[in-house]
Protein backbone atom coordinates (compact mmCIF):
# COMPACT_ATOMS: atom_id res chain seq x y z
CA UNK A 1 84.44 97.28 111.61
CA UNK A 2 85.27 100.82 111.66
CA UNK A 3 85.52 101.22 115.49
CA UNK A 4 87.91 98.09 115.17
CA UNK A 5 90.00 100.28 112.93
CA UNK A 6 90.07 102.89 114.41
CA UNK A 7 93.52 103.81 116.45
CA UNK A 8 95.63 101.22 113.91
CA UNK A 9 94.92 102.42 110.09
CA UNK A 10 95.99 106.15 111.05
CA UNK A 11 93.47 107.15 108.35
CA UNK A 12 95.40 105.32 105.73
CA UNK A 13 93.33 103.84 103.33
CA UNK A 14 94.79 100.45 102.00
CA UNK A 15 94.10 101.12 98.30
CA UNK A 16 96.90 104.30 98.77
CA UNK A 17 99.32 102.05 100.39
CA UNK A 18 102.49 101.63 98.86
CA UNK A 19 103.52 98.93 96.43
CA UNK A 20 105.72 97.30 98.82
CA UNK A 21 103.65 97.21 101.90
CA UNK A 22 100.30 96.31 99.84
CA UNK A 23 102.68 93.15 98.46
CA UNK A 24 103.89 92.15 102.21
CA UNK A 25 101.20 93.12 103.99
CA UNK A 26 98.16 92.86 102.19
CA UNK A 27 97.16 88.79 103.10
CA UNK A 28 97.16 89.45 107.37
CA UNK A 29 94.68 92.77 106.49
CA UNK A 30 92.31 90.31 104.93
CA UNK A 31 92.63 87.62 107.45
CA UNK A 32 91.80 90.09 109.91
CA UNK A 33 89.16 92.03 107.85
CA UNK A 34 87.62 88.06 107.92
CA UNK A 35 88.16 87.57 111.24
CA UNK A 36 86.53 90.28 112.26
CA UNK A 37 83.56 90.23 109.47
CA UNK A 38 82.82 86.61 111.33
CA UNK A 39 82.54 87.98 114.50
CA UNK A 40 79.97 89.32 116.71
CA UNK A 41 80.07 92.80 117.20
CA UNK A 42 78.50 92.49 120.61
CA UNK A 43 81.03 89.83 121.92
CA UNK A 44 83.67 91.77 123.63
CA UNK A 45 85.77 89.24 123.83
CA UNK A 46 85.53 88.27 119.48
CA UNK A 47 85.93 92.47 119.32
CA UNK A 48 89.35 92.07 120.98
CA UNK A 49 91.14 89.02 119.09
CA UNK A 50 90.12 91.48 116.14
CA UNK A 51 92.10 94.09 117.24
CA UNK A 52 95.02 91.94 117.95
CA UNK A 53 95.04 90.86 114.45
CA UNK A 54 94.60 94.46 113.18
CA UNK A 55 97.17 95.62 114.94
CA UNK A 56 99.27 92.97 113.82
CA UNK A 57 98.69 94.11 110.39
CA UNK A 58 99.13 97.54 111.17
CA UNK A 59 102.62 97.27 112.88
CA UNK A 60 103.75 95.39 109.76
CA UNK A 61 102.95 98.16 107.65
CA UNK A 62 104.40 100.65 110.08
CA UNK A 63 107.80 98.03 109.80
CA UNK A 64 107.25 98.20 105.89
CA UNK A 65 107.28 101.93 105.50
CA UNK A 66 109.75 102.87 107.80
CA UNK A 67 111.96 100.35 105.70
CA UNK A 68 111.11 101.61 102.44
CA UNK A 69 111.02 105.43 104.20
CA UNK A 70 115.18 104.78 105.13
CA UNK A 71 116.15 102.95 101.89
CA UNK A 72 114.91 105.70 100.23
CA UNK A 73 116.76 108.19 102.89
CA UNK A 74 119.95 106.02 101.76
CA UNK A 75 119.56 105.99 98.12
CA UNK A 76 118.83 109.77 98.10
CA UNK A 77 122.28 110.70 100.56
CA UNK A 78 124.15 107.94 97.95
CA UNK A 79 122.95 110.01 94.76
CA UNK A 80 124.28 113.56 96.73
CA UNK A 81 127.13 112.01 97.39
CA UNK A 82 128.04 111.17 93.71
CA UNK A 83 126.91 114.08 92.36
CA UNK A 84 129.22 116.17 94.60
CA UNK A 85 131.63 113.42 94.06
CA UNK A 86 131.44 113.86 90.33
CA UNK A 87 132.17 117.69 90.24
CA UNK A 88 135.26 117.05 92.65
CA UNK A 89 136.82 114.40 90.09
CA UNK A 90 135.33 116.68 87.37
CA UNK A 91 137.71 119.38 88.61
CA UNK A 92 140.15 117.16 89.12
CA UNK A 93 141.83 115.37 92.64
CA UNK A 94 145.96 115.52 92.95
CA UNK A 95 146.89 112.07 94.29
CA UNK A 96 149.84 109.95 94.74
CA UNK A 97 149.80 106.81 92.41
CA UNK A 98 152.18 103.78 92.76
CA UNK A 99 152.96 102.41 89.15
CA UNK A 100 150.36 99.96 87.85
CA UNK A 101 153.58 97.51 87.03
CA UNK A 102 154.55 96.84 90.80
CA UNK A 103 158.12 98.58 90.46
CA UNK A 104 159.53 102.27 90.79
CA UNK A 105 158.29 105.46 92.39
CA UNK A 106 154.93 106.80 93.79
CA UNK A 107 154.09 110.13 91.61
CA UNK A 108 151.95 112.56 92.19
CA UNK A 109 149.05 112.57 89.87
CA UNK A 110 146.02 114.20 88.94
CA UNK A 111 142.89 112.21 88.99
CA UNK A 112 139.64 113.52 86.73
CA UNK A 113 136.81 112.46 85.13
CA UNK A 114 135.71 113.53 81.68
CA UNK A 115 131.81 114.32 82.36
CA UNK A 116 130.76 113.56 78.68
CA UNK A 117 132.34 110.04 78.50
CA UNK A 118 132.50 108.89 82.22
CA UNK A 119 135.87 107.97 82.08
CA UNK A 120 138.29 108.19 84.78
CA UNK A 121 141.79 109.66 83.59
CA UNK A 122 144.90 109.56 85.25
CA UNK A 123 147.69 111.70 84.23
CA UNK A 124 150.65 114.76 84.91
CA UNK A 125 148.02 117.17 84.08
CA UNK A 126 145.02 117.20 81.85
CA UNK A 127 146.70 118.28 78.88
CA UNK A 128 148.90 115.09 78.78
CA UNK A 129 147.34 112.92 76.31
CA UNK A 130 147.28 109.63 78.10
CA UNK A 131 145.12 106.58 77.76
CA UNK A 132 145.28 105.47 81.00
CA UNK A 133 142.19 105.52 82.96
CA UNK A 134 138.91 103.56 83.56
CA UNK A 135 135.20 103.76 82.72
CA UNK A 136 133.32 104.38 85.46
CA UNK A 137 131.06 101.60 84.38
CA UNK A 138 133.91 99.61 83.74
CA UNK A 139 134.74 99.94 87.31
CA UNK A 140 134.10 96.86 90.07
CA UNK A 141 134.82 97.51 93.13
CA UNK A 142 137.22 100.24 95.57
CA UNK A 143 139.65 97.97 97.49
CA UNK A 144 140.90 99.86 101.35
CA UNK A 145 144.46 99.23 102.02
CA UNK A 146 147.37 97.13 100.29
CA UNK A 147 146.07 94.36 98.38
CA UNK A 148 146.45 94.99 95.27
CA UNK A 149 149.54 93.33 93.02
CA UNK A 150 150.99 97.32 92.81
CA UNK A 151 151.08 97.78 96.52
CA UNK A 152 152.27 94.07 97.70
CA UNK A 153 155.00 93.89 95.25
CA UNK A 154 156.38 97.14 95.19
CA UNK A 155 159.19 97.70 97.98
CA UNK A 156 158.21 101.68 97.90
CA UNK A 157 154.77 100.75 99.22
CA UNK A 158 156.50 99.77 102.77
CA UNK A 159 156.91 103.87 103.05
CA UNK A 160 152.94 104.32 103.29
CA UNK A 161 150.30 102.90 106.02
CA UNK A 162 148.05 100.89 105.32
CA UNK A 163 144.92 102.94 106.04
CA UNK A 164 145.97 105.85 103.69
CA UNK A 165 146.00 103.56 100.46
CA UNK A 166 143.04 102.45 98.32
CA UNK A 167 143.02 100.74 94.76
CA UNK A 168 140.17 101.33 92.24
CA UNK A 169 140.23 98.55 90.58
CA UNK A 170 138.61 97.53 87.10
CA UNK A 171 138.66 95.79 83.68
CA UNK A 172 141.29 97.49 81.99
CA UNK A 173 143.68 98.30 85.04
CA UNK A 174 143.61 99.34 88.44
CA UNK A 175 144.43 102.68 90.21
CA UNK A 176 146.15 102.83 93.03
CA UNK A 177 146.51 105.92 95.25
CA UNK A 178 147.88 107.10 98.45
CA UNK A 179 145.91 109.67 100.11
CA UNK A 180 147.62 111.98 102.80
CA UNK A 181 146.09 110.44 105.75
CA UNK A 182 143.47 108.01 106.72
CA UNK A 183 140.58 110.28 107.35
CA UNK A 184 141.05 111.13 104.01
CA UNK A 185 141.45 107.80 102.44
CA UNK A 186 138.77 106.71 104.06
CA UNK A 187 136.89 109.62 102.56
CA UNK A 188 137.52 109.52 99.26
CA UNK A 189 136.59 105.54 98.93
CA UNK A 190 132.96 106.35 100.33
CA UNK A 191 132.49 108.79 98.52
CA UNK A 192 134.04 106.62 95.42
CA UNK A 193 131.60 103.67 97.00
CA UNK A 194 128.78 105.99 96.88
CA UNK A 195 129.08 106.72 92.97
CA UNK A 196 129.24 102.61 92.08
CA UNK A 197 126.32 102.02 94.52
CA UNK A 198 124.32 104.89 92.53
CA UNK A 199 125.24 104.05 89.18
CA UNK A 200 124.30 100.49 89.72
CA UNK A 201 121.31 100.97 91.49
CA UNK A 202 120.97 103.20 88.30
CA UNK A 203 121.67 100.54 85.98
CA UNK A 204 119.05 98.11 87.66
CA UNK A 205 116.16 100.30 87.16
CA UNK A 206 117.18 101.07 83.49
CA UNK A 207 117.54 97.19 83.02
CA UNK A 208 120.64 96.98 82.22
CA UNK A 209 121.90 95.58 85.77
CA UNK A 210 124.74 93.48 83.82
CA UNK A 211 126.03 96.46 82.76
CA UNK A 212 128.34 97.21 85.69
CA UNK A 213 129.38 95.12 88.86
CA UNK A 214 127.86 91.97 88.68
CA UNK A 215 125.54 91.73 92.27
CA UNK A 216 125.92 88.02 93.42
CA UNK A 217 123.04 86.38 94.45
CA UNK A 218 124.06 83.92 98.11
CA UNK A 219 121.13 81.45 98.07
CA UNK A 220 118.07 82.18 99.78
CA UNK A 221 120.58 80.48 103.44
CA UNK A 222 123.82 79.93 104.16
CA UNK A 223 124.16 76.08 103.34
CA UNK A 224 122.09 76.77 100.08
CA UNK A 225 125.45 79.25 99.38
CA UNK A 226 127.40 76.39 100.68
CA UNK A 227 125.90 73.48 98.33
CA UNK A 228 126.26 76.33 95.16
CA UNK A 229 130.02 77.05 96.11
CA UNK A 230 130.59 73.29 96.56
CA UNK A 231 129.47 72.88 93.26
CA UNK A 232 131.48 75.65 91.39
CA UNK A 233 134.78 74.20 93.40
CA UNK A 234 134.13 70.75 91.66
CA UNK A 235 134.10 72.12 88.60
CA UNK A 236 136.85 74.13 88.51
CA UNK A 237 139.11 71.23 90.04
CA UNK A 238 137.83 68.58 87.11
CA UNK A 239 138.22 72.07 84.42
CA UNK A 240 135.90 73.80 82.46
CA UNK A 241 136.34 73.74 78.48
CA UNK A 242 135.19 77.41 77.20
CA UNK A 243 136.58 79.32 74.00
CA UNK A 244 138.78 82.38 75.28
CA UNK A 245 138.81 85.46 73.20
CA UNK A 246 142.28 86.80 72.18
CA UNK A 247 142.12 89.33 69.85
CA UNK A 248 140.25 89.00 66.74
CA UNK A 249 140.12 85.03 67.49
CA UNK A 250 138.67 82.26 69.37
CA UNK A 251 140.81 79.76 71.18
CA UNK A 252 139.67 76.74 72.72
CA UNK A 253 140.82 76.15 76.10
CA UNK A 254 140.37 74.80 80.03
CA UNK A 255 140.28 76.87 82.86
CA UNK A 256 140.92 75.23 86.38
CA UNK A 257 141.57 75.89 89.67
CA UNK A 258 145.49 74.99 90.90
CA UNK A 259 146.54 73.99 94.05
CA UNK A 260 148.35 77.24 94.10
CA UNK A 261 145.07 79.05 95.21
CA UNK A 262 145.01 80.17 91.26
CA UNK A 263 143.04 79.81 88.05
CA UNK A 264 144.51 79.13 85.42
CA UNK A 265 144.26 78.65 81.42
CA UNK A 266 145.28 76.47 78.90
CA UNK A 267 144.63 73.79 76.05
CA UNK A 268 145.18 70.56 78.08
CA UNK A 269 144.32 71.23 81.86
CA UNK A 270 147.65 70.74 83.28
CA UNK A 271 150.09 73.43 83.83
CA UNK A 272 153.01 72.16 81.62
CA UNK A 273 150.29 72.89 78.70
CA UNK A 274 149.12 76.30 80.59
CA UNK A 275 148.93 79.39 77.55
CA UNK A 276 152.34 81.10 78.50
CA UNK A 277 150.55 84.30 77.19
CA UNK A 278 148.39 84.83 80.06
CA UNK A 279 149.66 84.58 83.68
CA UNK A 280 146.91 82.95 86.16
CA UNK A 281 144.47 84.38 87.75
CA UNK A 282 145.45 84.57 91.87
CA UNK A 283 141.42 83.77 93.43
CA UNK A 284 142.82 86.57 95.85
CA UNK A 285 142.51 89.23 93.39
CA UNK A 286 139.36 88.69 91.40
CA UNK A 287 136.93 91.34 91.77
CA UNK A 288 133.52 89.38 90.05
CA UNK A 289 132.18 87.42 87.13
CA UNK A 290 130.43 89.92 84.96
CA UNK A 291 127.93 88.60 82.14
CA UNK A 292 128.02 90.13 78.36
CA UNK A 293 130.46 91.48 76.27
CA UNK A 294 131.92 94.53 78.51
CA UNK A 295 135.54 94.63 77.86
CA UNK A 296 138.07 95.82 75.75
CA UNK A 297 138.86 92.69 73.91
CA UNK A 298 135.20 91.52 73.85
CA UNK A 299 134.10 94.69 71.98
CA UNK A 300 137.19 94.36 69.68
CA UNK A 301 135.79 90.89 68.70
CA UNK A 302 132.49 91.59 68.36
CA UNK A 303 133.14 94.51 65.86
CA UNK A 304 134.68 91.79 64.17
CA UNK A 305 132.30 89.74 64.45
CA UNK A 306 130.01 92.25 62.78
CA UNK A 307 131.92 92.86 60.12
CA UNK A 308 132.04 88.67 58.76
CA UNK A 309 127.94 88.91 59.20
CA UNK A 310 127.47 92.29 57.48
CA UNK A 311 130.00 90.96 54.34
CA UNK A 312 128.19 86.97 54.47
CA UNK A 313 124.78 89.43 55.28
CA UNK A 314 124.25 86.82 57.79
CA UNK A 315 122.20 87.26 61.05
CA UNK A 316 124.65 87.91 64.03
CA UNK A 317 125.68 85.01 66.37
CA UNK A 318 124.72 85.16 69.68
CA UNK A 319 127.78 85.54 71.24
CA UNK A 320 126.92 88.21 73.70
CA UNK A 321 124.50 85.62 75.34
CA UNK A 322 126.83 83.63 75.88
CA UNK A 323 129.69 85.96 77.04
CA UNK A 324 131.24 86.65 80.44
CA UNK A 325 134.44 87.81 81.93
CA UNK A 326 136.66 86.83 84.54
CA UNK A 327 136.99 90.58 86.21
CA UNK A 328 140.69 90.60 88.29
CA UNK A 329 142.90 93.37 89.58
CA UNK A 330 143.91 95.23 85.84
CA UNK A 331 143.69 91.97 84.18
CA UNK A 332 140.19 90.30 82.72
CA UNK A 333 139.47 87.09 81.15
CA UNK A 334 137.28 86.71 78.50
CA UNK A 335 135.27 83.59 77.58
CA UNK A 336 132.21 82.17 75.76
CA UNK A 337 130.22 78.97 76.84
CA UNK A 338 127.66 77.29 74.92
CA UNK A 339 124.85 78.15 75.77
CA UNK A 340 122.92 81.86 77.64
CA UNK A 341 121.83 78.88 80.11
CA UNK A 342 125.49 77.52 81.30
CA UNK A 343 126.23 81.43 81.20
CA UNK A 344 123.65 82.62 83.76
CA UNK A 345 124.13 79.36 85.74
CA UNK A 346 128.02 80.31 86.06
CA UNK A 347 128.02 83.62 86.59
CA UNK A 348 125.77 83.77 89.70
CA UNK A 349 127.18 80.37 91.55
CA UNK A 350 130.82 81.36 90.80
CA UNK A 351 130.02 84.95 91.76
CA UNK A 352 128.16 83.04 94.83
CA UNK A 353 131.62 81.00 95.64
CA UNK A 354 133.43 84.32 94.79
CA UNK A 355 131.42 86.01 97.62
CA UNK A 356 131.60 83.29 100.22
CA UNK A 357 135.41 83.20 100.05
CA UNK A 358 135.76 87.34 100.56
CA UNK A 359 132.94 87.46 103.00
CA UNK A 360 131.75 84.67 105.55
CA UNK A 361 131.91 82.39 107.89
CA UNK A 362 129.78 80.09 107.66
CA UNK A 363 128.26 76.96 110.33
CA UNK A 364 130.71 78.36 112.96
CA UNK A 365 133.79 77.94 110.59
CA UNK A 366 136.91 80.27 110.94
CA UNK A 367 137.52 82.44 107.60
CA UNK A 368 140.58 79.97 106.72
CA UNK A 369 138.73 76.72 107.05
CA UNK A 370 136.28 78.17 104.61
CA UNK A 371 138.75 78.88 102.63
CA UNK A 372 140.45 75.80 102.66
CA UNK A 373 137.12 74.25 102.37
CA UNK A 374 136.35 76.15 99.17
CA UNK A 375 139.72 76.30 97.73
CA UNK A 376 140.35 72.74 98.26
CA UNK A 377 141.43 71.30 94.57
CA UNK A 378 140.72 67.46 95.69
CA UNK A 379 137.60 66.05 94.61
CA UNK A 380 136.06 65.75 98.24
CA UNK A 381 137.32 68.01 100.92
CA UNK A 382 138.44 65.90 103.63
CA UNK A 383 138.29 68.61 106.19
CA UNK A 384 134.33 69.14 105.81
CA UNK A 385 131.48 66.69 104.66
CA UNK A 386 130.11 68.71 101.33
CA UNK A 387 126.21 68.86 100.51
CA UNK A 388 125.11 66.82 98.06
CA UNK A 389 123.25 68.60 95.60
């Protein structure tokens, strides 16, 4: 066998392999090992179907490495990139911010992150004492150009182009900046892109991949993403019943999706008995569905929560199994089903439906009929036959 070898293995032995090509690659090095154990050495024509099959095997590790060899070339430029991107915010970046309340001026401000709490200030100078800022874990996603609620409803954004504006956006508010031209702009949000793809890739290997941007898993094909968001638009046309954190308190209400592209909240599903205290949610402008108790409010009410079980000395509830939040542009919404089982099942399908409507288009379907097809608020689209699941 070794002659057959010889030329394809490269001197490798398959024992020092790595994980990833042993796992992928490991079953056609057998078959051929088999093949070739069966055959006659002296039959020239057995010695060369071997060889075909060893090289087979050999070209898929070759595949396998190089794979592994560049996502590990990718990983390591991400992780430089941070790092350099880190000191830089460290020291501090002067910016131009448009007011988080869609009205008034763009200011210049200085941007910097506090290396000992990861949080992202935003400020005059770092001696103000300001609250305003984000947790870098906290953060979801860097939006390019005007999309954010600051920059479409603010007349004064109509002074800057398009390409020189980018909004961080998270849980507690977003940040939205003008950079002084587009090279720039388009700088500073890879770089900022860079730092979330570390820290989450960061977060995975630590286990805590919930702990962050929530990474949406498609389906294993397009229509199996296509039968999952066809069954999250259902239910958000009939309404969901969850209990909604506000403040120290539970509240039990529906959420649903309007035929004004929006989802909204309130005790009796209709929007004459929508809670006036919390605007809806425009689909447009929701960054993810994030599992656990992340947010400001949820952390308020589980501190609560504590205190009840420490003074009844009660076990805890299990609450943070069954928490999630509705992540949008400054705004989140926070909610508790019944079960960790209905939690999981959520988050990833309406994280699936979440990514179908920003990304694809899908069976040859423009970007607005898959829109319209998953935005539809009837109970069968009549523009497109649904799966049945």
């Amino acid at each position: 066998m070794g002659n057959v070898l010889e030329g394809y293995d490269e001197g490798v032995p398959l024992e020092e392999l790595p994980e990833l090509v042993k796992d992928s690659s490991n079953h056609l090095f057998v078959g051929a090992r088999r093949d070739v154990e069966a055959m006659d050495p002296n039959n020239p024509a057995h010695q060369e179907k071997a060889k075909i099959r060893l090289k087979r095997f050999f070209d898929k590790v070759r595949k396998n490495v190089e794979e592994a060899q560049a996502l590990a070339q990718t990983e390591a430029k991400d992780r430089q990139i941070a790092e350099e991107f880190m000191e830089e915010l460290a020291q501090g970046l002067t910016l131009m911010k448009l007011p988080v309340t869609g009205r008034g001026p763009a200011k210049q401000r200085l941007l910097w992150l506090v290396p000992y709490t990861n949080r992202l200030h935003v400020a005059r100078s770092k001696s103000t004492v300001s609250s305003k800022g984000l947790y870098l874990i906290d953060i979801g996603k860097v939006w390019r150009g005007k999309r954010t609620p600051p920059f479409t409803e603010n007349p004064i954004a109509e002074n800057f182009a398009d390409d020189c504006c980018v909004s961080i956006l998270g849980s507690e508010r977003t940040i939205d900046v003008v950079l002084p031209n587009a090279d720039e702009a388009t700088s500073f949000a890879d770089k900022f892109e860079a730092l979330l793809r570390t820290l989450r890739l960061t977060n995975i290997r630590n286990g805590t991949a919930q702990y962050g941007q929530a990474i949406a898993v498609p389906g294993r094909n397009k229509m199996m993403g296509i039968v999952t968001a066809a069954q999250v638009r259902r239910l958000l046309v009939k309404g969901m019943n969850f209990s909604r954190v506000v403040g120290k308190r539970l509240d039990s209400v529906k959420l649903w999706l309007g035929e004004d592209r929006k989802l909204h909240v309130g005790r009796s599903g209709h929007l004459e008995g929508a809670d006036r205290y919390f605007e809806p949610l425009a689909v447009n402008h929701i960054i993810e569905f994030r599992a656990g108790m992340y947010t400001k409010s949820f952390q308020a009410y589980a501190k609560e929560e504590e205190k009840k079980h420490a003074a009844s000395a009660t076990e805890g509830s299990s609450a943070d199994e069954r928490a999630f939040s509705i992540m949008a542009c400054g705004r989140n919404l926070d909610l508790l089903t019944t079960d960790i089982q209905m939690r999981e099942f959520l988050v990833t399908s309406m994280n699936t439906w979440l990514e179908m409507l920003n990304n694809a288009t899908n069976l040859g379907s423009s970007d607005e009929r898959m829109q319209d097809i998953l935005l539809s608020t009837t109970e069968t689209y009549s523009g497109y036959e649904e799966p049945t699941v």
